[in-house]
PDB file of N, CA and C in Angstrom:
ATOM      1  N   UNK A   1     -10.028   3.359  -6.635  1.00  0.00           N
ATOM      2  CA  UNK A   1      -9.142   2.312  -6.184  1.00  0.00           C
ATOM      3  C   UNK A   1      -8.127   2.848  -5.180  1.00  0.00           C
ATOM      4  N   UNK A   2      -7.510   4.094  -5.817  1.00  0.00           N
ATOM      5  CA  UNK A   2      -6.773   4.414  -4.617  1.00  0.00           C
ATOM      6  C   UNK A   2      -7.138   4.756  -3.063  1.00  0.00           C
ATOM      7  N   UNK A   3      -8.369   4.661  -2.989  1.00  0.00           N
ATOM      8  CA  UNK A   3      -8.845   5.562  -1.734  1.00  0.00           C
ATOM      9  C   UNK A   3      -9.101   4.289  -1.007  1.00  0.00           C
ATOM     10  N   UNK A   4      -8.539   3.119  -1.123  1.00  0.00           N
ATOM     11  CA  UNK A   4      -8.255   2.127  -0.235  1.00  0.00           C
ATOM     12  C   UNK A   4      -6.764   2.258   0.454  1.00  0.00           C
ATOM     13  N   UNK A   5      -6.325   3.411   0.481  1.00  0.00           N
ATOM     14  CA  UNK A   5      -4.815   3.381   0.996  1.00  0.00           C
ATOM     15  C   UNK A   5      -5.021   4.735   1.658  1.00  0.00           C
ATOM     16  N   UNK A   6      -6.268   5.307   1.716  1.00  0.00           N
ATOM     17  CA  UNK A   6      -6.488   6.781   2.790  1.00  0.00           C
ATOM     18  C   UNK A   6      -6.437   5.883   4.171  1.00  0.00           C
ATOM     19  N   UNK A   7      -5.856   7.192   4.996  1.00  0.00           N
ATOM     20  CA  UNK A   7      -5.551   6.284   6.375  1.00  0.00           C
ATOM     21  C   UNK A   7      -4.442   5.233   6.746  1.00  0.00           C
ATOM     22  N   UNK A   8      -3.975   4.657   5.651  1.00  0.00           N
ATOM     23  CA  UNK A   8      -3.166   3.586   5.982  1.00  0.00           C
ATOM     24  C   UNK A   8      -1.965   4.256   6.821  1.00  0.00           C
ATOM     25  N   UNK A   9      -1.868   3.548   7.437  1.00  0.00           N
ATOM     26  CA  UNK A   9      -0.812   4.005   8.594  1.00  0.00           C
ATOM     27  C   UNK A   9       0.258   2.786   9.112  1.00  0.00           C
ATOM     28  N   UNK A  10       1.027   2.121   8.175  1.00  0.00           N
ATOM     29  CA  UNK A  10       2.197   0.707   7.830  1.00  0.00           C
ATOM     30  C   UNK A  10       1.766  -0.016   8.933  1.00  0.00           C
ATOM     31  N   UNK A  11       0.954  -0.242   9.837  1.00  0.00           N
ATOM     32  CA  UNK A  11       0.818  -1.139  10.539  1.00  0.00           C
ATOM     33  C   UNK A  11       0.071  -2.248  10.685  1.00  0.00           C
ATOM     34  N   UNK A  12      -0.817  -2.404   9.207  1.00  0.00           N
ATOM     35  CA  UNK A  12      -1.071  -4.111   9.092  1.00  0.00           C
ATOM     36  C   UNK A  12      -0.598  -4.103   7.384  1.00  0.00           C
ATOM     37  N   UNK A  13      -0.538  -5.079   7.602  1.00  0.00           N
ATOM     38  CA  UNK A  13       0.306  -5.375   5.974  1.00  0.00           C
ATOM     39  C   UNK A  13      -1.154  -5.482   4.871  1.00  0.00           C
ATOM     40  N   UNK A  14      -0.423  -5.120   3.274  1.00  0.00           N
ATOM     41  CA  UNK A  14      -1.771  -4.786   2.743  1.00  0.00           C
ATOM     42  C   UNK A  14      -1.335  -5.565   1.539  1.00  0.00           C
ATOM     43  N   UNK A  15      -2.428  -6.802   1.251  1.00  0.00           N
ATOM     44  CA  UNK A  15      -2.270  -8.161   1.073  1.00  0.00           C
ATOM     45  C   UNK A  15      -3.820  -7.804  -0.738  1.00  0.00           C
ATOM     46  N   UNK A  16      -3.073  -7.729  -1.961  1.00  0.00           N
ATOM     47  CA  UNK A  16      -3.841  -7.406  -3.115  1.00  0.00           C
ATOM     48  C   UNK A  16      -4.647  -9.090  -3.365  1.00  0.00           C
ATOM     49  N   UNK A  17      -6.169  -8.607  -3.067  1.00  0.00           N
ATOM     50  CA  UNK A  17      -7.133 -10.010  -3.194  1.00  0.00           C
ATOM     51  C   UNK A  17      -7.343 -10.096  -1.822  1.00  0.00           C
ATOM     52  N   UNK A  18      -7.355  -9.457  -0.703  1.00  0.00           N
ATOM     53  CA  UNK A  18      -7.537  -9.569   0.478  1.00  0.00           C
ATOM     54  C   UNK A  18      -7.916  -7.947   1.136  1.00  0.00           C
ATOM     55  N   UNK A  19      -7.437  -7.454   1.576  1.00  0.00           N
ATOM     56  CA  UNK A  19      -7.123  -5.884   1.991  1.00  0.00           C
ATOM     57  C   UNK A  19      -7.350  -5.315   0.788  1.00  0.00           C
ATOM     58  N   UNK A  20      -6.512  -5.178  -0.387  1.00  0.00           N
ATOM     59  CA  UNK A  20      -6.416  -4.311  -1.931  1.00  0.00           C
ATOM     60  C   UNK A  20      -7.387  -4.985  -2.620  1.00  0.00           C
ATOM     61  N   UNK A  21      -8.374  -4.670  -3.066  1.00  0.00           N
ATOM     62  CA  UNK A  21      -9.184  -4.705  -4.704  1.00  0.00           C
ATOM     63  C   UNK A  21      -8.073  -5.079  -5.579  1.00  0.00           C
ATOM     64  N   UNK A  22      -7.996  -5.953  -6.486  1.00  0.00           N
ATOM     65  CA  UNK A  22      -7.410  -6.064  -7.353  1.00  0.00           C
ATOM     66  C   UNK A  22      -8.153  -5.384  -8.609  1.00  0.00           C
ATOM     67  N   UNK A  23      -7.328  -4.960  -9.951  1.00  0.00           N
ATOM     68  CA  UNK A  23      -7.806  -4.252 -11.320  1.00  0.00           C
ATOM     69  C   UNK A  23      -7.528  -5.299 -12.394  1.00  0.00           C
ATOM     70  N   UNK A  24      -8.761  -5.792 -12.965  1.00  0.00           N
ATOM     71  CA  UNK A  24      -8.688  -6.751 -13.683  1.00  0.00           C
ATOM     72  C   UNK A  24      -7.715  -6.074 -14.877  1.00  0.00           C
ATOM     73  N   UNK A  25      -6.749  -7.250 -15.325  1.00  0.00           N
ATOM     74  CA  UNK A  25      -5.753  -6.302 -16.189  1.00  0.00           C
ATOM     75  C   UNK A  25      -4.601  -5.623 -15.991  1.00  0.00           C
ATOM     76  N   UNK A  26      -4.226  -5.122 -14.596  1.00  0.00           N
ATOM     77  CA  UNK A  26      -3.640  -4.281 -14.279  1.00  0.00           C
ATOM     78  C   UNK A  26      -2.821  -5.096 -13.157  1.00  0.00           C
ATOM     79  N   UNK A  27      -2.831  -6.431 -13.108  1.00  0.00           N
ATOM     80  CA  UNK A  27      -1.749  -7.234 -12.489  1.00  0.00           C
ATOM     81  C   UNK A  27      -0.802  -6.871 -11.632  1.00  0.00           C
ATOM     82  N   UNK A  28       0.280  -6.651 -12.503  1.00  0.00           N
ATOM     83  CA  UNK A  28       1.640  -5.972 -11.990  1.00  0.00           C
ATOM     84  C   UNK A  28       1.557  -4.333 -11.307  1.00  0.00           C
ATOM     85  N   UNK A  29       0.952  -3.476 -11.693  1.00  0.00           N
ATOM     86  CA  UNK A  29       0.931  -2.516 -11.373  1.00  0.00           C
ATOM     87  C   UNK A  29      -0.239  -2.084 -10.288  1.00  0.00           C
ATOM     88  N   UNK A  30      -0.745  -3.015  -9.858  1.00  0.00           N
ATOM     89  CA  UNK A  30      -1.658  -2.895  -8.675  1.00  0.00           C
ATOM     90  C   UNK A  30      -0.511  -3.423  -7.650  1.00  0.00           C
ATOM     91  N   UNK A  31       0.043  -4.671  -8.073  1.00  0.00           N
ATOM     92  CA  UNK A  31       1.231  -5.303  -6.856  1.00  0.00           C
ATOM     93  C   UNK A  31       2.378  -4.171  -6.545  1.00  0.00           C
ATOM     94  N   UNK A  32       2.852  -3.391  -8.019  1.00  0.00           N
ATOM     95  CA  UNK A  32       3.939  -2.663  -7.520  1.00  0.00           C
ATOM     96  C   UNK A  32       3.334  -1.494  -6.729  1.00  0.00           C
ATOM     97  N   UNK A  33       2.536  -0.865  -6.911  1.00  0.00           N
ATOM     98  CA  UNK A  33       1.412   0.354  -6.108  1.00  0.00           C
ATOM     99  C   UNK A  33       1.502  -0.170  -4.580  1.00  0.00           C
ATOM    100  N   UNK A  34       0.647  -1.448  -4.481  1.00  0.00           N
ATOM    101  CA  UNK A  34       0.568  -1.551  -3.499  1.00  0.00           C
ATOM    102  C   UNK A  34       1.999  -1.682  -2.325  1.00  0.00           C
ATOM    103  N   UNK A  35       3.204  -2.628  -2.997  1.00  0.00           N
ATOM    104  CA  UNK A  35       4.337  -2.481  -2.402  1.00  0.00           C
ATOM    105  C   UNK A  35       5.178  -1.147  -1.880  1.00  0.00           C
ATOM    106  N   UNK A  36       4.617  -0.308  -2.858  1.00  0.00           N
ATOM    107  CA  UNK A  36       5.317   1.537  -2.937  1.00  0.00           C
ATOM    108  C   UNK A  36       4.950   1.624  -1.737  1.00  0.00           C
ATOM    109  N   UNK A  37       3.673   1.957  -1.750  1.00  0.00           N
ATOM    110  CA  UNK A  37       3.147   2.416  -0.420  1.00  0.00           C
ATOM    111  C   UNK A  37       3.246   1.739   0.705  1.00  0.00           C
ATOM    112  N   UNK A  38       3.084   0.500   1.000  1.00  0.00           N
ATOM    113  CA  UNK A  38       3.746  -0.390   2.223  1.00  0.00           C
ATOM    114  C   UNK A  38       5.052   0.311   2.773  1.00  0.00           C
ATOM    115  N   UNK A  39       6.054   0.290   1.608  1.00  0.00           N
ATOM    116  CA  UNK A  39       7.504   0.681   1.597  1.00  0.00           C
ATOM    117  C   UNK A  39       7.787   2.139   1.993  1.00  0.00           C
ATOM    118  N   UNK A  40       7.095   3.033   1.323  1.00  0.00           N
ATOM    119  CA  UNK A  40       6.730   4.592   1.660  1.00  0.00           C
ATOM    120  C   UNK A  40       6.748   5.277   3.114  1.00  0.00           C
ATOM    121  N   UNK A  41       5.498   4.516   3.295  1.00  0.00           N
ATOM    122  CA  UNK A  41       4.701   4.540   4.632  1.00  0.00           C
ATOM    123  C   UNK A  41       5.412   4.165   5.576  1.00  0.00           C
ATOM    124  N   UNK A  42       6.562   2.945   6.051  1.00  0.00           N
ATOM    125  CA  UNK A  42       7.616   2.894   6.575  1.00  0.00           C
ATOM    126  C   UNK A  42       8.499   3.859   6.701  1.00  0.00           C
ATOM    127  N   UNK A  43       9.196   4.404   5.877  1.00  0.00           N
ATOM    128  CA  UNK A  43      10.034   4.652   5.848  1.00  0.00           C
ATOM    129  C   UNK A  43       9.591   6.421   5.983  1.00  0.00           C
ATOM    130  N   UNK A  44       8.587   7.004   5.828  1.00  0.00           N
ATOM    131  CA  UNK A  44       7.918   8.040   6.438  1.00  0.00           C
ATOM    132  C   UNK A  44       8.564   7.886   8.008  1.00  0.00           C
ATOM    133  N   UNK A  45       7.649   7.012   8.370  1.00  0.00           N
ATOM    134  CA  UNK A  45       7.429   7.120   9.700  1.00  0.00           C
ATOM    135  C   UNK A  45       8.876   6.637  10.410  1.00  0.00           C
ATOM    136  N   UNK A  46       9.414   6.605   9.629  1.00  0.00           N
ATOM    137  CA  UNK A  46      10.978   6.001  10.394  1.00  0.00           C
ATOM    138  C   UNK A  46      11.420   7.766  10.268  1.00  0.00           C
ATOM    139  N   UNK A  47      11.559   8.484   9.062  1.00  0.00           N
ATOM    140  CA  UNK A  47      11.931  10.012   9.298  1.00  0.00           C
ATOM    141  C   UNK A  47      10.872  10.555  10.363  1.00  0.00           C
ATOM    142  N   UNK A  48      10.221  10.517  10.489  1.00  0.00           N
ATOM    143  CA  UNK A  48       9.043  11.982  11.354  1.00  0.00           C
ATOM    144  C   UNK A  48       9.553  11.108  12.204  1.00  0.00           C
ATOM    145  N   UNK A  49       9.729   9.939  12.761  1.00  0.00           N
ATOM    146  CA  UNK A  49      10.081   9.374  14.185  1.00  0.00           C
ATOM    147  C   UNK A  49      11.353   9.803  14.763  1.00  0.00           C
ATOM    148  N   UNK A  50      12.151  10.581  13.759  1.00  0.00           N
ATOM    149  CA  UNK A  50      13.345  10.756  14.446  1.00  0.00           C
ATOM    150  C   UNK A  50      13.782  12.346  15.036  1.00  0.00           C
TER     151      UNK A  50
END
């Protein structure tokens, strides 16, 4: 599951049931995963950009 977020590089938004596999069961913690890394990945690239 995770190896849908190799490569991601914050520049298209990553939408769980669309872009992300969802984990039957695992609801909330596929949404918060996926938000981390959206959020992460920003804010990476806002440090190395400077």
């Amino acid at each position: 599951w995770l190896k849908q977020f190799q490569g991601y590089d914050g520049t298209r938004p990553l939408t769980v049931g669309k872009s992300i596999d969802a984990i039957s069961g695992a609801t909330v913690s596929v949404f918060s995963i996926t938000d981390d890394i959206q959020e992460k990945t920003r804010l990476l690239k806002k440090i190395v950009s400077k």
